[in-house]
PDB file of N, CA and C in Angstrom:
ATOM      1  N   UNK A   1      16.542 -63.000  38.872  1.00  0.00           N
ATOM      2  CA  UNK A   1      17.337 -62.026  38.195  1.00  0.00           C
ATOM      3  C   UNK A   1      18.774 -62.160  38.696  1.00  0.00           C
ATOM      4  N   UNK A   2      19.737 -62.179  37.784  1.00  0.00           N
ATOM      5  CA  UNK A   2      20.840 -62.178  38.070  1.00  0.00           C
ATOM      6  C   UNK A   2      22.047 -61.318  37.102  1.00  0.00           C
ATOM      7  N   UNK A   3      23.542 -61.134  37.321  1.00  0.00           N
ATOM      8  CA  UNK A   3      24.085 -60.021  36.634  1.00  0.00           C
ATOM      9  C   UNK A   3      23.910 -60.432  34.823  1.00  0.00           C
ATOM     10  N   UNK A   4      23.539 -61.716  34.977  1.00  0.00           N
ATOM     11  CA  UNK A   4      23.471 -62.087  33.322  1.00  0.00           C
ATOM     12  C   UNK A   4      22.282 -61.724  32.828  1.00  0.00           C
ATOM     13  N   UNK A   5      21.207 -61.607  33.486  1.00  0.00           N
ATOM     14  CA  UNK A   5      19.706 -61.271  33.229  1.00  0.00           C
ATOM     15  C   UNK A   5      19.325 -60.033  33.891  1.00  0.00           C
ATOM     16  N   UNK A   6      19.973 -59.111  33.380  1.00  0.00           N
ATOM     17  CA  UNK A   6      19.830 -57.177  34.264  1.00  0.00           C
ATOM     18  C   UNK A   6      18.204 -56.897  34.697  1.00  0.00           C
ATOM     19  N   UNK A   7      17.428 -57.711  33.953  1.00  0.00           N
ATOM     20  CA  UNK A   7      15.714 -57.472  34.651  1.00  0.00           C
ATOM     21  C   UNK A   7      14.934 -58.562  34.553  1.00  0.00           C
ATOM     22  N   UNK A   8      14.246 -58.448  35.509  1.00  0.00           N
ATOM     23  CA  UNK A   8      12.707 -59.250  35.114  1.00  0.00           C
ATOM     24  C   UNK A   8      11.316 -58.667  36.202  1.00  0.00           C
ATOM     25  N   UNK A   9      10.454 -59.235  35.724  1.00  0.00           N
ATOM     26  CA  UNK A   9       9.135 -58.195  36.113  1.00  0.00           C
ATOM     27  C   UNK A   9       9.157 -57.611  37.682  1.00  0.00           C
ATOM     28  N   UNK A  10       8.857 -56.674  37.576  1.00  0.00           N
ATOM     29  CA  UNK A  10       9.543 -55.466  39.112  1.00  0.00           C
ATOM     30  C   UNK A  10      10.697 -55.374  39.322  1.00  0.00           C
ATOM     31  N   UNK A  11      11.640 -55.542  38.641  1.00  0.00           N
ATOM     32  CA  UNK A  11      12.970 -55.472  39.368  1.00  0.00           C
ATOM     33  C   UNK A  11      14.032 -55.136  37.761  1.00  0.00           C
ATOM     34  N   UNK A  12      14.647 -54.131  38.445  1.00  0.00           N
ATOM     35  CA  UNK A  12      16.474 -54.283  37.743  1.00  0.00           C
ATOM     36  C   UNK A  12      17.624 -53.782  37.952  1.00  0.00           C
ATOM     37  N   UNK A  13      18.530 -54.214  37.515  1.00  0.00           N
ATOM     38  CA  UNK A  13      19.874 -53.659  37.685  1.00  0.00           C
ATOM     39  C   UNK A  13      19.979 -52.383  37.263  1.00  0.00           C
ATOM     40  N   UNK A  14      20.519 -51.904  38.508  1.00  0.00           N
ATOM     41  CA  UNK A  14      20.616 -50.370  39.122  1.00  0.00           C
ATOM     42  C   UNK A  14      22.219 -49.930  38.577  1.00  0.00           C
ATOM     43  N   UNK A  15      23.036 -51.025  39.454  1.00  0.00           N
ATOM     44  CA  UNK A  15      24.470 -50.415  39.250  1.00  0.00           C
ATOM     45  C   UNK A  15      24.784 -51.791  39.432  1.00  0.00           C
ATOM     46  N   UNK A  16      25.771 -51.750  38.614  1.00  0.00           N
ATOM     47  CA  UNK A  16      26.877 -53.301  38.233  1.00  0.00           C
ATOM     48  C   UNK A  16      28.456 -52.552  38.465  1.00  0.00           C
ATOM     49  N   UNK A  17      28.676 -53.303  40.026  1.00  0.00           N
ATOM     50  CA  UNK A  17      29.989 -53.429  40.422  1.00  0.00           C
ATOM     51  C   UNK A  17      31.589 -54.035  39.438  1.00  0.00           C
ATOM     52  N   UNK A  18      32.207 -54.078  39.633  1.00  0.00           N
ATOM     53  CA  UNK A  18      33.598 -54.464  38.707  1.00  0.00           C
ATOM     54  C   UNK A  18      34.081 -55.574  39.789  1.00  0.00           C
ATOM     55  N   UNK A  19      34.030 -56.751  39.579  1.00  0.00           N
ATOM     56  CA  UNK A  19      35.271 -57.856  40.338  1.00  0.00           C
ATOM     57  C   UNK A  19      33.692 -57.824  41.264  1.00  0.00           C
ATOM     58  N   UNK A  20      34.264 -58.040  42.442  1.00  0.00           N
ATOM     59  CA  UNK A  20      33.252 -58.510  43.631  1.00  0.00           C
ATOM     60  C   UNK A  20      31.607 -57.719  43.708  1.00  0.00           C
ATOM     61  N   UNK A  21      31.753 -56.468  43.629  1.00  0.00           N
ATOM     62  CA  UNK A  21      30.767 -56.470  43.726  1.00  0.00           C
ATOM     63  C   UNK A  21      30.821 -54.525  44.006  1.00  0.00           C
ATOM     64  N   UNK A  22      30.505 -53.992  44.548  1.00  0.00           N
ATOM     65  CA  UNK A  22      28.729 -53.909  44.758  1.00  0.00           C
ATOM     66  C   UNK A  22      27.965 -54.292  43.630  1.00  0.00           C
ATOM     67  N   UNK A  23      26.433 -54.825  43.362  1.00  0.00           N
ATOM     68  CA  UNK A  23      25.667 -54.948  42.868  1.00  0.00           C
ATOM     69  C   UNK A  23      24.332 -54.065  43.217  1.00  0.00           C
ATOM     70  N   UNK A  24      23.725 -53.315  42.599  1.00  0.00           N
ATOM     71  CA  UNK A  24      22.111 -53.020  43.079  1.00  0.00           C
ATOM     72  C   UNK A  24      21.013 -53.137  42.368  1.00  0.00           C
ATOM     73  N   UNK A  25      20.351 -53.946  42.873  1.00  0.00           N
ATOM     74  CA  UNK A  25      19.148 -53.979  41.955  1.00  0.00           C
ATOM     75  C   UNK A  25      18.055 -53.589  42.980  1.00  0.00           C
ATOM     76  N   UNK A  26      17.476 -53.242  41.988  1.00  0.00           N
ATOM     77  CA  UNK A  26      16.093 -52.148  42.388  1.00  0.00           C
ATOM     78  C   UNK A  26      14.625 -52.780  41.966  1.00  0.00           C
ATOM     79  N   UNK A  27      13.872 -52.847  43.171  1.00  0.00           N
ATOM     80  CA  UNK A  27      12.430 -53.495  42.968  1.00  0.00           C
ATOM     81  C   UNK A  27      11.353 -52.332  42.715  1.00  0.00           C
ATOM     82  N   UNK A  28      10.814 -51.882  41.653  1.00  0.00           N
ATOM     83  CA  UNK A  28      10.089 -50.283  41.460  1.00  0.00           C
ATOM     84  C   UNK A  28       9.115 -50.950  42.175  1.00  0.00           C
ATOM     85  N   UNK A  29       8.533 -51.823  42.215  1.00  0.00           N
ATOM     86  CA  UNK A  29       7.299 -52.176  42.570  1.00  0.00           C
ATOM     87  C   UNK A  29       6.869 -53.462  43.338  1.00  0.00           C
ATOM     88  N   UNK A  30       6.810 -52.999  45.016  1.00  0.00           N
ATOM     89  CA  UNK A  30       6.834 -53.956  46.043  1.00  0.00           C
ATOM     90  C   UNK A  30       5.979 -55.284  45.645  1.00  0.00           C
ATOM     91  N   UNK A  31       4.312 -54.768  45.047  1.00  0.00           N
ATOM     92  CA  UNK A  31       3.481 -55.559  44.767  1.00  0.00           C
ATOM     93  C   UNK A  31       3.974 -56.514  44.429  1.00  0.00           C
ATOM     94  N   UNK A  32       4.722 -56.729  43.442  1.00  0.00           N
ATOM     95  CA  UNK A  32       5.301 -57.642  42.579  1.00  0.00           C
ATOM     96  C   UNK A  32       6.036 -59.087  43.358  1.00  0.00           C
ATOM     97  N   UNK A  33       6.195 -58.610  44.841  1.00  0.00           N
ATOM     98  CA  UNK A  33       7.174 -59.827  45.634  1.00  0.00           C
ATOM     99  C   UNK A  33       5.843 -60.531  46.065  1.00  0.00           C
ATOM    100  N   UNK A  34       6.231 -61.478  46.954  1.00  0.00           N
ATOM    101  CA  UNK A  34       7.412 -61.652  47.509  1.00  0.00           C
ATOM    102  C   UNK A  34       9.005 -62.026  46.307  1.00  0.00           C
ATOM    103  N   UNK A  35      10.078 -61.532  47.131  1.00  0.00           N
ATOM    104  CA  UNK A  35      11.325 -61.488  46.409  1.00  0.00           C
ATOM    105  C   UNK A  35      12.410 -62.023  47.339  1.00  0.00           C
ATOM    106  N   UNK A  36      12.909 -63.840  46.388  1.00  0.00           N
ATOM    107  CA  UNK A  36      13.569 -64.415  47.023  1.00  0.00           C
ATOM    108  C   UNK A  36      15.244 -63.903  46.948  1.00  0.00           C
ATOM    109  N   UNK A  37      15.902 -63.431  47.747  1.00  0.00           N
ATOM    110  CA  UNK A  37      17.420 -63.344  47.643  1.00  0.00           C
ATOM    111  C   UNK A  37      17.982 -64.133  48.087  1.00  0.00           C
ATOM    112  N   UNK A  38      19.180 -64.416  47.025  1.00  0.00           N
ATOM    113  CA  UNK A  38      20.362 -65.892  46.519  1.00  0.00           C
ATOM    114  C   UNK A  38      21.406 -65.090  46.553  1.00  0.00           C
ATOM    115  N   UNK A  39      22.452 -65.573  46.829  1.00  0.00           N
ATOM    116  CA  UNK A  39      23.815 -65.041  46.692  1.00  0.00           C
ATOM    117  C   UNK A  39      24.498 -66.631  45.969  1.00  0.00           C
ATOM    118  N   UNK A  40      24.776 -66.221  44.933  1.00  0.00           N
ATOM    119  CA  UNK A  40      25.792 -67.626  44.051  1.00  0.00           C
ATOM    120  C   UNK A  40      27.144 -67.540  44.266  1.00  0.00           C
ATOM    121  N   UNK A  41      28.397 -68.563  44.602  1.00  0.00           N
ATOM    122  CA  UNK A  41      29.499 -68.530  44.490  1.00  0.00           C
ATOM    123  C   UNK A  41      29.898 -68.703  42.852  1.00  0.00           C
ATOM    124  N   UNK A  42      30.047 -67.660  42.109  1.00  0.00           N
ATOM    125  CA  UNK A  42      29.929 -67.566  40.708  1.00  0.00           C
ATOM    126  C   UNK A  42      31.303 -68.481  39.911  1.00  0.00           C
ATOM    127  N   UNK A  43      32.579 -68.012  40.376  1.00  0.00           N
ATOM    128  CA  UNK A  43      33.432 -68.673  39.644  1.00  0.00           C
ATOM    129  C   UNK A  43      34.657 -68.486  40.397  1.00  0.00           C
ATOM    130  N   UNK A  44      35.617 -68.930  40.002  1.00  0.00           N
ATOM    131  CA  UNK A  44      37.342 -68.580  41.096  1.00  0.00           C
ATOM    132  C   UNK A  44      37.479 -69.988  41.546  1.00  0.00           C
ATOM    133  N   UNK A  45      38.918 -69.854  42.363  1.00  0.00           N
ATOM    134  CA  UNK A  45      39.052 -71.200  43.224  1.00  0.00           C
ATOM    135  C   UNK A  45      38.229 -71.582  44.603  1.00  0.00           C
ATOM    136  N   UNK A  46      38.140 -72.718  44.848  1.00  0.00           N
ATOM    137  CA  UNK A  46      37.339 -72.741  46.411  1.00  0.00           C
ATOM    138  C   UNK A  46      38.222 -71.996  47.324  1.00  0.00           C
ATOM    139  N   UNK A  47      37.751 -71.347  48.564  1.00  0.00           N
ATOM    140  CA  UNK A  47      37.883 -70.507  48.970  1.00  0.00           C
ATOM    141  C   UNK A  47      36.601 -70.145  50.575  1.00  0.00           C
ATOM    142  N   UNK A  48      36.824 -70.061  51.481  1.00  0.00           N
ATOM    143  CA  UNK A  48      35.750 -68.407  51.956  1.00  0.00           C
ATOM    144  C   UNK A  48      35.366 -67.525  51.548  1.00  0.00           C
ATOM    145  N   UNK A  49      34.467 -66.959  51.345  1.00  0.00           N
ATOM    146  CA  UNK A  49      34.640 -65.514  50.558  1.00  0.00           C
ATOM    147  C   UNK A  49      32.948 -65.400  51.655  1.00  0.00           C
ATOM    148  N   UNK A  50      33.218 -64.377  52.565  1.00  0.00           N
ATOM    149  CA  UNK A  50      32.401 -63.649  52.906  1.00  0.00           C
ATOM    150  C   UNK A  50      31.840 -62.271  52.734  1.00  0.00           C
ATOM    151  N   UNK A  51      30.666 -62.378  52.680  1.00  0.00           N
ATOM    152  CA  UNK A  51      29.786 -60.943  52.594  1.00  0.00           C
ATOM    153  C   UNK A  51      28.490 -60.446  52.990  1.00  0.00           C
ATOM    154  N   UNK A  52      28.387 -59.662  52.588  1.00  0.00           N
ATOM    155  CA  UNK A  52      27.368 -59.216  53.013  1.00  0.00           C
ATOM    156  C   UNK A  52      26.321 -58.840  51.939  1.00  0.00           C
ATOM    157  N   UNK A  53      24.598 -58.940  52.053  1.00  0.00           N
ATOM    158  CA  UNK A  53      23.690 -58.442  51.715  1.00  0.00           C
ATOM    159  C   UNK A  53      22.978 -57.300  52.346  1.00  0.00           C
ATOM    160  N   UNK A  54      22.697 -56.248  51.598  1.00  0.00           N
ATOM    161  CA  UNK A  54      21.918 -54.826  52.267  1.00  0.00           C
ATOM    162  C   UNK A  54      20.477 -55.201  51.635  1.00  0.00           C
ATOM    163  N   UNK A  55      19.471 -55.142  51.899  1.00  0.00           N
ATOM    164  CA  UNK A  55      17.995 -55.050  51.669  1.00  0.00           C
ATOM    165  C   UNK A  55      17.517 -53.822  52.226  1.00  0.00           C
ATOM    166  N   UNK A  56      17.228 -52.604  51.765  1.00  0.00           N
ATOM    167  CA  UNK A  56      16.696 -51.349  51.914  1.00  0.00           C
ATOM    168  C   UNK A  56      14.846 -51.520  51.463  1.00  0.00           C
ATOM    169  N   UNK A  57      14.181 -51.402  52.221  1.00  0.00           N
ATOM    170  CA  UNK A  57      12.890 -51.464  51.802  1.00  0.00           C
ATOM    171  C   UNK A  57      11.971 -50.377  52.233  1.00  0.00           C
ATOM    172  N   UNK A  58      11.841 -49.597  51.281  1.00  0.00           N
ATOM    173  CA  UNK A  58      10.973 -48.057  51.831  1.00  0.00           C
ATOM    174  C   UNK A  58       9.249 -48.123  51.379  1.00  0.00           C
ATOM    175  N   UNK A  59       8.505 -47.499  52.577  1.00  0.00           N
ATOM    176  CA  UNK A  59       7.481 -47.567  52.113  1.00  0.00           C
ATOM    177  C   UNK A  59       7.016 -45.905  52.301  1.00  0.00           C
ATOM    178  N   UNK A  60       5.790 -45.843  52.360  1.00  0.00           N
ATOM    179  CA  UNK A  60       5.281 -44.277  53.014  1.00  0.00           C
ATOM    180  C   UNK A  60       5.721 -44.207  54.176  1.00  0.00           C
ATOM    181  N   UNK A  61       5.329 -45.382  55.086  1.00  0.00           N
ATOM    182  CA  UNK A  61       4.975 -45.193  56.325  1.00  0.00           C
ATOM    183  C   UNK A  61       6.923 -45.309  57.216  1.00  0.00           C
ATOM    184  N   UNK A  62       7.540 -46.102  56.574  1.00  0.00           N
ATOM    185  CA  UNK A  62       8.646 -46.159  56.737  1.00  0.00           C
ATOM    186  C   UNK A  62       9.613 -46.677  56.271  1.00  0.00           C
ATOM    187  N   UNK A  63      11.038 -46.698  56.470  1.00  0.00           N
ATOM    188  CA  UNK A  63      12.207 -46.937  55.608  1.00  0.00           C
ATOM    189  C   UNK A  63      12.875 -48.545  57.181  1.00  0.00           C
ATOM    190  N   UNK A  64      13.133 -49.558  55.907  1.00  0.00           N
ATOM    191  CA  UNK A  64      13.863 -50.717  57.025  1.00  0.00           C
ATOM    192  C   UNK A  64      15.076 -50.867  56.227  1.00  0.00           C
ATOM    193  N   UNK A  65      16.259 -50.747  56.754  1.00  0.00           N
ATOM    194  CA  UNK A  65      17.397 -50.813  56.394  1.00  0.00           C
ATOM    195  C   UNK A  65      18.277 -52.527  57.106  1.00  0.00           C
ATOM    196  N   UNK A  66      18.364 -53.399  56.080  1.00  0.00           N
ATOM    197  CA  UNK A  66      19.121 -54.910  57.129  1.00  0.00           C
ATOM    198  C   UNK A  66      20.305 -54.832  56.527  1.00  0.00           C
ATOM    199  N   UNK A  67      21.101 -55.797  57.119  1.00  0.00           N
ATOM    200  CA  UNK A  67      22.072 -56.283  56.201  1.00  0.00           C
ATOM    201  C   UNK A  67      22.210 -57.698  56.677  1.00  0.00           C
ATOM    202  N   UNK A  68      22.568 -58.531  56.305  1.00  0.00           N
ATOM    203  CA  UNK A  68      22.751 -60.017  55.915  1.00  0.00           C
ATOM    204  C   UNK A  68      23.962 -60.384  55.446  1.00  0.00           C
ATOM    205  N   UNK A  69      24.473 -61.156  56.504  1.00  0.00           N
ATOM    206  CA  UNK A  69      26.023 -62.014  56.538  1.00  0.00           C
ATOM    207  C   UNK A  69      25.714 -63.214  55.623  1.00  0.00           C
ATOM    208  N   UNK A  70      26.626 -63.617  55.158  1.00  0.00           N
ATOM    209  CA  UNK A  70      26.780 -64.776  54.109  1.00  0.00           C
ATOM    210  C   UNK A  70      28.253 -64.983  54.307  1.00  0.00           C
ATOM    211  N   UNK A  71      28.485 -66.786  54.134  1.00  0.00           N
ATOM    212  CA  UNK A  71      29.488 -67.112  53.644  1.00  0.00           C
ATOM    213  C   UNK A  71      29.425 -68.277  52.878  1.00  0.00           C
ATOM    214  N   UNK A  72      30.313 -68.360  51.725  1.00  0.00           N
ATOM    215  CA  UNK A  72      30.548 -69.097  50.411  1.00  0.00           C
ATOM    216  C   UNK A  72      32.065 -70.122  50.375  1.00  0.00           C
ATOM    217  N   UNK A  73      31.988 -70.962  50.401  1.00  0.00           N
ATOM    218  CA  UNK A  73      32.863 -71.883  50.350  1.00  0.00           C
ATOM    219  C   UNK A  73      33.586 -72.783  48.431  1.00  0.00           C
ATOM    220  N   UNK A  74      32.269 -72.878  47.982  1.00  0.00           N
ATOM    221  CA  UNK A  74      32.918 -73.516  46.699  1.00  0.00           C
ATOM    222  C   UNK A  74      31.785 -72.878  45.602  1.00  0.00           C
ATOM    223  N   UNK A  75      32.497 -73.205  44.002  1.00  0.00           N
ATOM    224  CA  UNK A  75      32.003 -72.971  43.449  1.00  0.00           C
ATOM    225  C   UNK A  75      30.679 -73.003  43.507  1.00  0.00           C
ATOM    226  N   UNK A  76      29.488 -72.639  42.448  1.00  0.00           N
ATOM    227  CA  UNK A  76      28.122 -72.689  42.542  1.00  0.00           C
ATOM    228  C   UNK A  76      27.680 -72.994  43.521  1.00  0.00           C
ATOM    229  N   UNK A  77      28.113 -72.933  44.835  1.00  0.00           N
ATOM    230  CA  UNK A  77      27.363 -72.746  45.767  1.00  0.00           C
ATOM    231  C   UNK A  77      26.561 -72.033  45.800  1.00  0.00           C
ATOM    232  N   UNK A  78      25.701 -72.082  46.818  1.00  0.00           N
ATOM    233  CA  UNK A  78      23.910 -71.213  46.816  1.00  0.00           C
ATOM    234  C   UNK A  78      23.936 -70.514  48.040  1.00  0.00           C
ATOM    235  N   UNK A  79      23.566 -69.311  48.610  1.00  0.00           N
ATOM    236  CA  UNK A  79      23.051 -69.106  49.869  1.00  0.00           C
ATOM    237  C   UNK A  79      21.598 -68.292  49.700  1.00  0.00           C
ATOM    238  N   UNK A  80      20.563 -69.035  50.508  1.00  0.00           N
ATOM    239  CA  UNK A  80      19.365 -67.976  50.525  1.00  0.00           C
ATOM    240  C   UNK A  80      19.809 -67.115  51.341  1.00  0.00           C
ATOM    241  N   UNK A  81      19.182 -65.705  51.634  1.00  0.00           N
ATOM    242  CA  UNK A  81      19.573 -64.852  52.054  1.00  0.00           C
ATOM    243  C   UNK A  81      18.079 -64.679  53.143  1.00  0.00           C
ATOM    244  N   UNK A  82      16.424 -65.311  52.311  1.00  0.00           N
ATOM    245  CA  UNK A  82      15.651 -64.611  52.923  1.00  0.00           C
ATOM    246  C   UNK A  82      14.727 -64.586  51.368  1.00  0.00           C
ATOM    247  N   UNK A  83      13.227 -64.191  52.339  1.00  0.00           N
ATOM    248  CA  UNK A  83      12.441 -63.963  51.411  1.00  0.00           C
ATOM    249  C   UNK A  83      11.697 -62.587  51.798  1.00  0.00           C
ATOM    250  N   UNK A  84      11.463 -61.693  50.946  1.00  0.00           N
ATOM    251  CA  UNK A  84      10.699 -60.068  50.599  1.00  0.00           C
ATOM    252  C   UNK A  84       9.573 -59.409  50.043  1.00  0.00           C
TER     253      UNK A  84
END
C-alpha cells in the first residue's frame, strides 16, 4: 500500500500529509500481517532527506510505541524499515 493505492486488505489510509509527510495508515486487523514497511525516495533532486517511521501497535494486553530512523539519498530509493 502506498499514497497512490489508499488500501489494500487490512490496512488504509488514515490521514494524507501535504509535501513531506505525515502519512497514517491504519492496520484494523493485526491477523492480516505480517506487514512489511518501505519508505520510497518518491521524487525531487538527490539529496539526504532524513526521517523517521512511528509503528504504534496496540493489543489488549498492551500498547508498543517505536520509531525508526531512515535515511534517503536518491531518487526511488528503497528503505525497509522492518517487518509486523
Amino acid at each position: 500500500m502506498y499514497i497512490g493505492q489508499k488500501s489494500a486488505t487490512g490496512c488504509r489510509l488514515a490521514l494524507e500529509g501535504k509535501g513531506p509527510g505525515p502519512e497514517v495508515f491504519i492496520a484494523d486487523n493485526l491477523e492480516q500481517g505480517p506487514f512489511t514497511m518501505k519508505v520510497l525516495f518518491f521524487a525531487g533532486r538527490h539529496r539526504e532527506v532524513q526521517g523517521k517511521l512511528r509503528v504504534i501497535r496496540t493489543t489488549p494486553e498492551a500498547t508498543r510505541d517505536d520509531t525508526y530512523g531512515f535515511t534517503l539519498r536518491m531518487r526511488r530509493e528503497v528503505v525497509e524499515i522492518g517487518v509486523f
